[in-house]
N, C-alpha and C. Protein backbone atom coordinates (compact mmCIF):
# COMPACT_ATOMS: atom_id res chain seq x y z
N UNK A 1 53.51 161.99 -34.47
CA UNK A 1 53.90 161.55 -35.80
C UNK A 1 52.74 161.78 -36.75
N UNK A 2 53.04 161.81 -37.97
CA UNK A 2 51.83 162.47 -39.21
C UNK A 2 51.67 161.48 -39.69
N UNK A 3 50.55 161.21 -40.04
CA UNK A 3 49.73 160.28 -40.78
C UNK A 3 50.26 160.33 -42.08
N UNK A 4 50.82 158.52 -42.25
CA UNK A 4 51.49 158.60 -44.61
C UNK A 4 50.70 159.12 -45.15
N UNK A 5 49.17 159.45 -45.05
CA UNK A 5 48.25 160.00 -45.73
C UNK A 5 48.45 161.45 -45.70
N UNK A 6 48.84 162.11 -45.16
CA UNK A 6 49.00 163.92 -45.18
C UNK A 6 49.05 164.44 -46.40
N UNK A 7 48.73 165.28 -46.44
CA UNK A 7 48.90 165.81 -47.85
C UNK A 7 49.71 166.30 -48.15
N UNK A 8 50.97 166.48 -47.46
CA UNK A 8 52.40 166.97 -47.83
C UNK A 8 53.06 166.02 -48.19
N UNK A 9 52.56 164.59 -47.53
CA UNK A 9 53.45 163.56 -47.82
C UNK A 9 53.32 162.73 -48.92
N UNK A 10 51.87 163.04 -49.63
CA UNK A 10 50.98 162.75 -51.02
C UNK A 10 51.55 163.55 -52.08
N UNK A 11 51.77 164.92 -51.61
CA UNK A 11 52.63 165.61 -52.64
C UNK A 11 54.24 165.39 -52.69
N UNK A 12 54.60 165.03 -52.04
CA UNK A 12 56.24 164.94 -52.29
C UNK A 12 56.20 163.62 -52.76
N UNK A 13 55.49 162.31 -52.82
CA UNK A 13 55.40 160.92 -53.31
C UNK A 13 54.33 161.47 -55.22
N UNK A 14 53.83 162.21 -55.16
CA UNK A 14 53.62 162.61 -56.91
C UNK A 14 54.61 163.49 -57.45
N UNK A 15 55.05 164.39 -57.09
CA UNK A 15 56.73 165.10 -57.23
C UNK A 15 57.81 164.27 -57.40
N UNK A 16 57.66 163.20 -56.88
CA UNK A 16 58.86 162.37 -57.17
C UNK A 16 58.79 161.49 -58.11
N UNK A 17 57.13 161.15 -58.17
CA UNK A 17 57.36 160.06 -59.00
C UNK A 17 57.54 160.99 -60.79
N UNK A 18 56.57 162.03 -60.57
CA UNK A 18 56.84 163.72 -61.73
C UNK A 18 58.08 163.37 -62.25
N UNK A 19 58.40 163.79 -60.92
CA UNK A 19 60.30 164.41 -61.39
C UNK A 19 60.95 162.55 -61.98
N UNK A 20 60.87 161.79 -61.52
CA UNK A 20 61.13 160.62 -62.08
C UNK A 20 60.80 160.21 -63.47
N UNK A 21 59.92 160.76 -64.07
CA UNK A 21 59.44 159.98 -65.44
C UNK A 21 60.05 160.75 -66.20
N UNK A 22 60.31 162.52 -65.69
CA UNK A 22 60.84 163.43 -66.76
C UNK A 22 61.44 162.85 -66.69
N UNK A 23 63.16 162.86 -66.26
CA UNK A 23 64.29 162.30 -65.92
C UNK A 23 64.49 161.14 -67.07
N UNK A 24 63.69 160.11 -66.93
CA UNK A 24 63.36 159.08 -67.90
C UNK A 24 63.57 159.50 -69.12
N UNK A 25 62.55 160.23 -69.26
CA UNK A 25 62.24 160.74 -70.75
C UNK A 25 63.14 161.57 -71.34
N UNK A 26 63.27 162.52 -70.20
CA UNK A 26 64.85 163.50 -71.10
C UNK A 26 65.85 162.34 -71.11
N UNK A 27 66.39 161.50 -70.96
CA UNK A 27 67.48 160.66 -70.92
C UNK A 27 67.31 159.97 -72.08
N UNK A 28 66.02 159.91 -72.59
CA UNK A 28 65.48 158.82 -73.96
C UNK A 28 65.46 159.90 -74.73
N UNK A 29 65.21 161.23 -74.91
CA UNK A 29 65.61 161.95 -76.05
C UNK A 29 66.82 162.54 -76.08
N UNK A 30 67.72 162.58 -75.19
CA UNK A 30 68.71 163.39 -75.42
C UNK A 30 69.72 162.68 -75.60
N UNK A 31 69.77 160.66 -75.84
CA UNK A 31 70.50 160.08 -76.25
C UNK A 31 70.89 159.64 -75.16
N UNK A 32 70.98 157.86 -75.85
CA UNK A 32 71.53 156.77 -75.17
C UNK A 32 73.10 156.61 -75.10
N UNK A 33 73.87 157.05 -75.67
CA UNK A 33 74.76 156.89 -75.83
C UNK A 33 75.73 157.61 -74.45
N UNK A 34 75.15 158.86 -73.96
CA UNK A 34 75.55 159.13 -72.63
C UNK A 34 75.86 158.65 -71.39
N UNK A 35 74.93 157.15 -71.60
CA UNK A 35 74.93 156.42 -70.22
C UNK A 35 75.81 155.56 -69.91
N UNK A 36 76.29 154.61 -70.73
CA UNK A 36 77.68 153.87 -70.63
C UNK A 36 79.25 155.41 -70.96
N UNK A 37 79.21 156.21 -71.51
CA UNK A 37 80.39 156.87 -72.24
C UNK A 37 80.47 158.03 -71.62
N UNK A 38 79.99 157.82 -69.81
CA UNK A 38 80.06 159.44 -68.62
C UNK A 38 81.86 159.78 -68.87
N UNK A 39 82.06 161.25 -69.20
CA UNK A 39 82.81 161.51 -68.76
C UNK A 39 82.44 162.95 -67.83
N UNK A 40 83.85 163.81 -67.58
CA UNK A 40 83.98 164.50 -66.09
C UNK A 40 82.59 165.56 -66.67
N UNK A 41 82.06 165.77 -67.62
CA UNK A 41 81.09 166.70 -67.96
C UNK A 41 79.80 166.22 -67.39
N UNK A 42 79.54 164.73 -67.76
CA UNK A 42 78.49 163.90 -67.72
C UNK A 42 78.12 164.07 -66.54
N UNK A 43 79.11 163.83 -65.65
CA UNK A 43 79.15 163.68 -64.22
C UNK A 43 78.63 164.71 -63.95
N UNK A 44 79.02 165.89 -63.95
CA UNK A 44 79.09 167.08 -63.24
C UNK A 44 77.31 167.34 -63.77
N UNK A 45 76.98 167.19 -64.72
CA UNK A 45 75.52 167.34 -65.21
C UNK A 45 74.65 166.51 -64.51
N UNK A 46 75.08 165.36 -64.11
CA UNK A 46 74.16 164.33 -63.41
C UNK A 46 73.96 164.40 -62.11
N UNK A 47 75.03 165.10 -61.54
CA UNK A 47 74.96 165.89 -60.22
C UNK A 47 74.09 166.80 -59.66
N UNK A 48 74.54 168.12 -61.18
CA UNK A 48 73.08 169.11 -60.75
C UNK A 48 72.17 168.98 -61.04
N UNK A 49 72.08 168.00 -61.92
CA UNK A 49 70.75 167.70 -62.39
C UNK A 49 69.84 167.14 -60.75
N UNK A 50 70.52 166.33 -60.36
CA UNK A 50 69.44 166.04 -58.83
C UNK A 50 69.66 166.59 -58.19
N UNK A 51 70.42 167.95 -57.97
CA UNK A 51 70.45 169.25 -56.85
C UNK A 51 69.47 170.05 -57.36
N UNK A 52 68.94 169.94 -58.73
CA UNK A 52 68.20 170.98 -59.42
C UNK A 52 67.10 170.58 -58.71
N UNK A 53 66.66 169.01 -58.96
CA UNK A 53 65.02 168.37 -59.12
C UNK A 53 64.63 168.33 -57.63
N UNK A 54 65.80 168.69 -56.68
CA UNK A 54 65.24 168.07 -55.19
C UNK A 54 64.08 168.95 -54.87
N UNK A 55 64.32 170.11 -54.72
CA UNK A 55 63.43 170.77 -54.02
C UNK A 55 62.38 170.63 -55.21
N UNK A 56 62.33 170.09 -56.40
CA UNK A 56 61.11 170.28 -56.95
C UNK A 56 60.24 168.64 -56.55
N UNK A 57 60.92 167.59 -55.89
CA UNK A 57 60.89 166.82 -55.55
C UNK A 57 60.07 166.95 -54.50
N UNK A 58 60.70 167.85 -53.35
CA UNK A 58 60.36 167.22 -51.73
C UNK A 58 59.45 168.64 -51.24
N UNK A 59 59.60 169.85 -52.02
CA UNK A 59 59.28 171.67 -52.03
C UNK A 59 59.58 171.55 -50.78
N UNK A 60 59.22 171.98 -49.51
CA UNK A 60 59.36 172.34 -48.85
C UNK A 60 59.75 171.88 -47.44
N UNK A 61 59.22 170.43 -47.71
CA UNK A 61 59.96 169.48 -46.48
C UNK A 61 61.29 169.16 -46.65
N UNK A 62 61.79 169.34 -45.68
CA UNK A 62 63.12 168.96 -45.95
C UNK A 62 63.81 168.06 -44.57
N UNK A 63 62.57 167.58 -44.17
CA UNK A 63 62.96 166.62 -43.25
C UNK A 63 63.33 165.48 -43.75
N UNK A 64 63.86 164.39 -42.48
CA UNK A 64 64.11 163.12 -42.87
C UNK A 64 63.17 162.51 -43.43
N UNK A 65 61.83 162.34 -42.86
CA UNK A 65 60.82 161.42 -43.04
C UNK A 65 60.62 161.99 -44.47
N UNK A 66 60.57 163.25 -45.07
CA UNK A 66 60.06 164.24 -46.39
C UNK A 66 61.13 162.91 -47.34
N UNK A 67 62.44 162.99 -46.84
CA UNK A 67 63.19 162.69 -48.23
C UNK A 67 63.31 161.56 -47.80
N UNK A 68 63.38 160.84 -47.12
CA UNK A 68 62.73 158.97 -47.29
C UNK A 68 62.35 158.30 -48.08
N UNK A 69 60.80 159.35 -48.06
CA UNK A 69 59.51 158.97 -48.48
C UNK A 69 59.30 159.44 -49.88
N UNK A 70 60.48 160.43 -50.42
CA UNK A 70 60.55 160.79 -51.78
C UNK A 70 61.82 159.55 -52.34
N UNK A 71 62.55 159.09 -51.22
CA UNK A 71 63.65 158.12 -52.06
C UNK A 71 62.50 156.72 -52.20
N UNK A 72 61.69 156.43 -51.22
CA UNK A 72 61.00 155.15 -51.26
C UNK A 72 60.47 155.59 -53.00
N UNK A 73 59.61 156.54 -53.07
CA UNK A 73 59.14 156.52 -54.05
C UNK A 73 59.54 156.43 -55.30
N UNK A 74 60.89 157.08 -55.52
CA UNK A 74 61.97 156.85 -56.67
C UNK A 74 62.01 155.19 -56.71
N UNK A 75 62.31 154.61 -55.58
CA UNK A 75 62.45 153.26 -55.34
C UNK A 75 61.29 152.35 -56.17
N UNK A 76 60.65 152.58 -55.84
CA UNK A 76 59.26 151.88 -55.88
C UNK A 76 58.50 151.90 -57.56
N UNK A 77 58.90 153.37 -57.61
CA UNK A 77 58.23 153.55 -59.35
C UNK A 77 59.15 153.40 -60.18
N UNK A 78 60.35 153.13 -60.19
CA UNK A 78 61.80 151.98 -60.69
C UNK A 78 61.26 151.01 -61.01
N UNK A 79 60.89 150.06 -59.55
CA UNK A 79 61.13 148.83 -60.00
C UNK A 79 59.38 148.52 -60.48
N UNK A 80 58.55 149.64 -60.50
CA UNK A 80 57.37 149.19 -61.30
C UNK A 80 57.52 149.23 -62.70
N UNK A 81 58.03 150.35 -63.13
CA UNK A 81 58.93 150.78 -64.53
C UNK A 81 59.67 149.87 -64.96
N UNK A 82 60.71 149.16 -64.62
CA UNK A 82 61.08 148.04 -64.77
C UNK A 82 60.44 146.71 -65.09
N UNK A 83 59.29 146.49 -64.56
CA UNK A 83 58.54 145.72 -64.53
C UNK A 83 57.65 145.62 -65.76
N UNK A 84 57.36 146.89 -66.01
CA UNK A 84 56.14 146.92 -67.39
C UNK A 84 57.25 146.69 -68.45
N UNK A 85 58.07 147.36 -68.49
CA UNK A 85 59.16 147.19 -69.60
C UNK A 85 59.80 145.85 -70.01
N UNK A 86 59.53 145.38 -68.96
CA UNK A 86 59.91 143.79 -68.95
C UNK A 86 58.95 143.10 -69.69
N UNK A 87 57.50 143.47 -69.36
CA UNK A 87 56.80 143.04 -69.59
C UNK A 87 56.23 143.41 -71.30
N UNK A 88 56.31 144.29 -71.48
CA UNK A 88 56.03 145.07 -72.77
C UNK A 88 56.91 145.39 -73.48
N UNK A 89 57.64 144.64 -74.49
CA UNK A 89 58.70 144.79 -75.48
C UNK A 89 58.23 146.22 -76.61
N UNK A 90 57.32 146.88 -76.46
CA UNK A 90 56.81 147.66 -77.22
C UNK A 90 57.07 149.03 -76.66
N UNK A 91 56.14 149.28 -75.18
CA UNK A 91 57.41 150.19 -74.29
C UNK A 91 58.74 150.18 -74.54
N UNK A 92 59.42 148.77 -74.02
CA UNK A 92 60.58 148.90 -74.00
C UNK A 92 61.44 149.40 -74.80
N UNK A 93 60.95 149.07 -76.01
CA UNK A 93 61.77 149.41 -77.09
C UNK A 93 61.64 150.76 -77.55
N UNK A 94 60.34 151.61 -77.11
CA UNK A 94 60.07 153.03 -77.20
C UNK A 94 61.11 153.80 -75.80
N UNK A 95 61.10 153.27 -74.59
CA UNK A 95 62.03 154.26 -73.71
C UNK A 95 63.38 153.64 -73.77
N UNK A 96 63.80 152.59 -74.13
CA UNK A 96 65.04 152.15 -74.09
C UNK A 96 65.62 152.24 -75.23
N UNK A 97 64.67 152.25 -76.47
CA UNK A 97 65.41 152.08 -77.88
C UNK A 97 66.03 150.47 -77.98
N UNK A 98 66.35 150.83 -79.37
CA UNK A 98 66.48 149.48 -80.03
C UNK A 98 68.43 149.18 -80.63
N UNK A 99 69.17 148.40 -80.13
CA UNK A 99 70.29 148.52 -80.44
C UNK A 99 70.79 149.24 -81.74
N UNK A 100 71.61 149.80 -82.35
CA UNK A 100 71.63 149.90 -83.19
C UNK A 100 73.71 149.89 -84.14
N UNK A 101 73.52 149.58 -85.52
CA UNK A 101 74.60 149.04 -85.75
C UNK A 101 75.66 149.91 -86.04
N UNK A 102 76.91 149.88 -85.82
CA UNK A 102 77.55 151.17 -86.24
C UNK A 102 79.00 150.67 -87.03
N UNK A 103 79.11 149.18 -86.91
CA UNK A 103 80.09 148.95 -87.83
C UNK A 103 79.60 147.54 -88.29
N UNK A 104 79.95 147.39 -89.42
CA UNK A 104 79.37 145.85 -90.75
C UNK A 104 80.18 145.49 -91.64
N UNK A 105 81.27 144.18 -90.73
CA UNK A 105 82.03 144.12 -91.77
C UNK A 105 83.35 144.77 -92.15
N UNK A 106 83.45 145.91 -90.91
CA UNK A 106 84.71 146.67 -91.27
C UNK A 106 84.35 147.67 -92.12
N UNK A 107 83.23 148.07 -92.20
CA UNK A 107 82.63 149.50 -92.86
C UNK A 107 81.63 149.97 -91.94
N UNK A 108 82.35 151.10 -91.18
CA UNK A 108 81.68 152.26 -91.02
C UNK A 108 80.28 152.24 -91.05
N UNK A 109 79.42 152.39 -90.57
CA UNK A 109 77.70 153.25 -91.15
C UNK A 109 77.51 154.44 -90.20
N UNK A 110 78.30 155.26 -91.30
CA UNK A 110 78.37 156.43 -91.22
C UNK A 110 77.30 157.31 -90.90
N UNK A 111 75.84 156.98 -91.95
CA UNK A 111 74.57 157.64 -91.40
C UNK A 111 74.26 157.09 -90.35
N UNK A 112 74.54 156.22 -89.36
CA UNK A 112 74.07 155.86 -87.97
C UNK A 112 75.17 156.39 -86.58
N UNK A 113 75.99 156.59 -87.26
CA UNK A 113 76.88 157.74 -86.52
C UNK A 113 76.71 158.98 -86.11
N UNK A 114 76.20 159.96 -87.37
CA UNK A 114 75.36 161.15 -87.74
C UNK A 114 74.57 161.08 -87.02
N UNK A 115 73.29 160.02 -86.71
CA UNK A 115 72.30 159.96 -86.11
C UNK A 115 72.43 159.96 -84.99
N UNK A 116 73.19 159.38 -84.30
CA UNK A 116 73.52 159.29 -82.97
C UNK A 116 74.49 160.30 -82.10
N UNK A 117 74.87 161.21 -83.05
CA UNK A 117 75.95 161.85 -82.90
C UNK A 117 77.27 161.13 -82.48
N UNK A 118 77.55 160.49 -82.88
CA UNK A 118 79.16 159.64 -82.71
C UNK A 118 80.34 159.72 -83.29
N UNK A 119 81.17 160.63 -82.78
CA UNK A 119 81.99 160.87 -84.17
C UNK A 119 83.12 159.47 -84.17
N UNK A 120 83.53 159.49 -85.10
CA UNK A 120 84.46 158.35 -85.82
C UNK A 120 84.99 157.59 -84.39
N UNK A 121 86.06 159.14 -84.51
CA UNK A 121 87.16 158.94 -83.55
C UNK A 121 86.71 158.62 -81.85
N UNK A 122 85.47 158.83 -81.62
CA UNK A 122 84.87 157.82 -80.30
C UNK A 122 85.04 156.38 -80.83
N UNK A 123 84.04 156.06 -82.03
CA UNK A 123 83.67 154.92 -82.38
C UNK A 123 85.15 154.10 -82.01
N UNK A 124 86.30 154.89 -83.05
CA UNK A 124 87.55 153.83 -83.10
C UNK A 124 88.53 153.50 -81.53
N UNK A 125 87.74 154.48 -80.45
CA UNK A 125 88.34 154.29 -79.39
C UNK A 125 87.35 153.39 -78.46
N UNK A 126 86.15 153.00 -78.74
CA UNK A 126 85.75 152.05 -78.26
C UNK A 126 85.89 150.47 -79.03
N UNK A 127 86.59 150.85 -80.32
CA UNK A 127 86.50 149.25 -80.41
C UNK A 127 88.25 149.03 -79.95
N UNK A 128 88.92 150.07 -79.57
CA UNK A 128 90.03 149.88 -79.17
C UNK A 128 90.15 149.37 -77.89
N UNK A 129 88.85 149.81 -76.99
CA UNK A 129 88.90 149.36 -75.47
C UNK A 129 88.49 147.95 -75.62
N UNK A 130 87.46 147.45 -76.83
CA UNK A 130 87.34 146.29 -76.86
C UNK A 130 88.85 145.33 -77.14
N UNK A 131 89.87 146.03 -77.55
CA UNK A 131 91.23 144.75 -78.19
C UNK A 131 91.45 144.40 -79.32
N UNK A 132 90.52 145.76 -80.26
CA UNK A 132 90.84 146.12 -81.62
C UNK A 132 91.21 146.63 -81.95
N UNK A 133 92.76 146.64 -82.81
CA UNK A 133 92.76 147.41 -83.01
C UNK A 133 92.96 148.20 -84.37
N UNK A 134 91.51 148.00 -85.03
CA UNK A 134 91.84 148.48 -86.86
C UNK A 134 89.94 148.16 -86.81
N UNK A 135 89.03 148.89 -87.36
CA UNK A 135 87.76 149.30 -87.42
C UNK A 135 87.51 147.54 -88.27
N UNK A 136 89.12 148.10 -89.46
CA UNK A 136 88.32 147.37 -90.93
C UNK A 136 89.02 145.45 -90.09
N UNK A 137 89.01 145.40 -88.87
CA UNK A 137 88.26 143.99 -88.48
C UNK A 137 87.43 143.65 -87.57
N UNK A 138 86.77 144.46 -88.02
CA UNK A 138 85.49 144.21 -86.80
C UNK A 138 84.36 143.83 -87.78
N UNK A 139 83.63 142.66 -87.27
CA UNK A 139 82.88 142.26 -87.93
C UNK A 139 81.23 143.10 -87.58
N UNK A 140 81.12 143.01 -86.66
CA UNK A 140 80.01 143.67 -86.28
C UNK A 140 80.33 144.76 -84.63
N UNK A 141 79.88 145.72 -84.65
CA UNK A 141 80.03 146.49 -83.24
C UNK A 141 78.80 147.50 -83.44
N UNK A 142 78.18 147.32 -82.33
CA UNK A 142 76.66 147.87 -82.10
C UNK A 142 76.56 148.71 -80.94
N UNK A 143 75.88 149.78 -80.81
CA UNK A 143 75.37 150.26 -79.71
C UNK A 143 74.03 149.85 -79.41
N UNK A 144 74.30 149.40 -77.65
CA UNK A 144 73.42 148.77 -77.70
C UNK A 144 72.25 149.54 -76.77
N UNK A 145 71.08 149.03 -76.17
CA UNK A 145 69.90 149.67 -76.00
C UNK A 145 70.67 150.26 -74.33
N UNK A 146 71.46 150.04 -73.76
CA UNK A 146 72.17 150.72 -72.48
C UNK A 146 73.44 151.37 -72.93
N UNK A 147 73.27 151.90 -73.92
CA UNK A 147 74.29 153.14 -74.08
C UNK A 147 75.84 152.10 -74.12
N UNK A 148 75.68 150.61 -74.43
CA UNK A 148 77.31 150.43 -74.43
C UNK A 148 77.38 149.74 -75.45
N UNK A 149 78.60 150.02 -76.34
CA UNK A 149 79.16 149.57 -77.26
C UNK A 149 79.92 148.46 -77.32
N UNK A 150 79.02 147.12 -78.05
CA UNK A 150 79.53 145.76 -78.20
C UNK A 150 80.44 145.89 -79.65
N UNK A 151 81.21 144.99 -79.85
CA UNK A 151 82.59 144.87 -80.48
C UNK A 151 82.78 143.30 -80.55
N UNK A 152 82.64 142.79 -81.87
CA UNK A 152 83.14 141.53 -82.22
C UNK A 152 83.83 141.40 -83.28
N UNK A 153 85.15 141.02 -83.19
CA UNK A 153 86.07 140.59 -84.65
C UNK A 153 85.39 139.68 -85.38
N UNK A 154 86.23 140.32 -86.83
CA UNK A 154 85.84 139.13 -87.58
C UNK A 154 86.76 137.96 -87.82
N UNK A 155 87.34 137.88 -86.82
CA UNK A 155 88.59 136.45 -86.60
C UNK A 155 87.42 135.80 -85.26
N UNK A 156 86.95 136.58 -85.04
CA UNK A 156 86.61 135.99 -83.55
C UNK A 156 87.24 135.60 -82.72
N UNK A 157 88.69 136.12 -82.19
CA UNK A 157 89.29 135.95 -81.32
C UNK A 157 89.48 137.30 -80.31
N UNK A 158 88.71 138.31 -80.63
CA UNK A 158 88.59 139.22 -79.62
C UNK A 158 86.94 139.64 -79.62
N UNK A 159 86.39 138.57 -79.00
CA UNK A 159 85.03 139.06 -78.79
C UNK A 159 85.38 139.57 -77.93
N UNK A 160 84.17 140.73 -77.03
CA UNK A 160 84.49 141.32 -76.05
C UNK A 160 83.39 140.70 -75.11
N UNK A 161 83.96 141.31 -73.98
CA UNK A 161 83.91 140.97 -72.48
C UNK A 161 82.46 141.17 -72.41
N UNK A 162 81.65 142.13 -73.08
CA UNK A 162 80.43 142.76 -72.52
C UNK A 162 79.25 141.34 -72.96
N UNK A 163 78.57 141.38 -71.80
CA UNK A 163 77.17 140.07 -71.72
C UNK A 163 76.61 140.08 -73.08
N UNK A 164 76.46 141.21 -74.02
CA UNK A 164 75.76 141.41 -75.19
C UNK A 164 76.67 141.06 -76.35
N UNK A 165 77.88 141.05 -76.34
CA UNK A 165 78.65 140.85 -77.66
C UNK A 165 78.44 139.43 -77.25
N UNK A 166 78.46 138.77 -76.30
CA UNK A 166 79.01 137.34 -76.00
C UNK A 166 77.56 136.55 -76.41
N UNK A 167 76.55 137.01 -76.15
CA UNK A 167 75.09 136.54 -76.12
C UNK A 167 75.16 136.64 -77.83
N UNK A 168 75.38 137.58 -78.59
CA UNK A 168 75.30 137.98 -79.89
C UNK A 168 76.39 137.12 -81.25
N UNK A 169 77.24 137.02 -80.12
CA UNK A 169 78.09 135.63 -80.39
C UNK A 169 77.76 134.16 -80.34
N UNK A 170 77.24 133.69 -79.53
CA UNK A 170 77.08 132.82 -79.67
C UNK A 170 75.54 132.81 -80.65
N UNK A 171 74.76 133.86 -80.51
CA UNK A 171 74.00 133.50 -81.79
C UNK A 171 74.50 133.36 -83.14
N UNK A 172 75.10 134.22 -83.77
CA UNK A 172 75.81 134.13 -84.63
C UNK A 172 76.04 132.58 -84.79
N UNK A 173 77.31 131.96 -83.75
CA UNK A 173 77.49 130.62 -84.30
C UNK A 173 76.64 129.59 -84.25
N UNK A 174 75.22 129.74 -83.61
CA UNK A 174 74.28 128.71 -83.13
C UNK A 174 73.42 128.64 -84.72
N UNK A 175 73.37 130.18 -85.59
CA UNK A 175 72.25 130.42 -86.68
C UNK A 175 73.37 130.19 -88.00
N UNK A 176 75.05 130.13 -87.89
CA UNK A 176 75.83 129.27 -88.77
C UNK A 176 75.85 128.03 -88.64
N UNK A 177 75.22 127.43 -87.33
CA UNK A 177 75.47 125.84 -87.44
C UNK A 177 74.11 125.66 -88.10
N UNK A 178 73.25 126.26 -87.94
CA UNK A 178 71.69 125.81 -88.23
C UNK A 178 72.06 126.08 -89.82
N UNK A 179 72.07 127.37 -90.63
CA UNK A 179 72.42 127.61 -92.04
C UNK A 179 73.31 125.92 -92.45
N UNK A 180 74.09 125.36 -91.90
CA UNK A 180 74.99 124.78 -92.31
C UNK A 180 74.40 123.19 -92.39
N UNK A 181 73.39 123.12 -91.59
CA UNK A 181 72.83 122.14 -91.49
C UNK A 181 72.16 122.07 -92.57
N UNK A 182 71.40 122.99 -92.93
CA UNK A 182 70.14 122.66 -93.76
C UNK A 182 70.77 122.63 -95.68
């Protein structure tokens, strides 16, 4: 058996962790909005995309112990990545981005659409999956920093299901009771 120290096994654990941060990073410039809204294209890209990176991953081992020791490492520099980001709202908000708003009120913001590339007719089919169904009552609907689109009426009787509209909800009514107080 080879010593974890080998130098084949040093290079396929910096190759991975390589090929891991690109990955990261192309995913943070080429838009968030991809990651909740996969369809059969998405897929098929996310596929070759890790048939592409393996061998730039593991080069030439292609043993068990080779791709283990390249999944441990994917593993491992995750949940360190995870960790700083947790820790550093300043990172975070540089590789994850920052939610952003795409309807106010039942108007459109159209230049944040543009920006994101979103055309309308996505927008109006996700606030439709939310149980809306007309733009001009939605009080607020955001994309949020994981690529998914929160959706809250302005009746408030179809908040949606997702942890972030509901969290965003109840702020809302916690910072109207406080306004109301004072």
């Amino acid at each position: 058996m080879h010593s974890l120290f080998n130098s084949n096994y040093v290079d396929v654990v910096v190759r991975s962790i390589l090929v891991y941060l690109f990955i990261v990073v192309a995913i943070r410039i080429f838009g968030k909005k991809e990651l909740a809204q996969l369809s059969v294209i998405d897929l098929v890209f996310i596929l070759l995309i890790s048939n592409a990176v393996q061998n730039a991953m593991v080069g030439q081992d292609s043993s068990l112990s080779g791709g283990l020791l390249a999944a441990g490492a994917l593993f491992i520099t995750n949940f360190i990545l995870k960790r700083i980001l947790y820790k550093s709202q300043r990172l975070n908000q540089l590789l994850e981005g920052k939610p952003v708003l795409l309807i106010y009120k039942g108007e459109i913001q159209i230049d944040h659409l543009h920006h994101l590339q979103i055309s309308v007719e996505e927008l109006e089919a996700a606030v439709r999956e939310h149980g809306v169904e007309d733009v001009k009552k939605v009080d607020i609907a955001t994309l949020e920093a994981d690529g998914n689109i929160s959706v809250i009426s302005n009746d408030f009787k179809n908040v949606s299901t997702k942890p972030m509209a509901i969290i965003a909800h109840r702020r809302k009514h916690k910072l109207r009771g406080r306004i109301a107080q004072n």
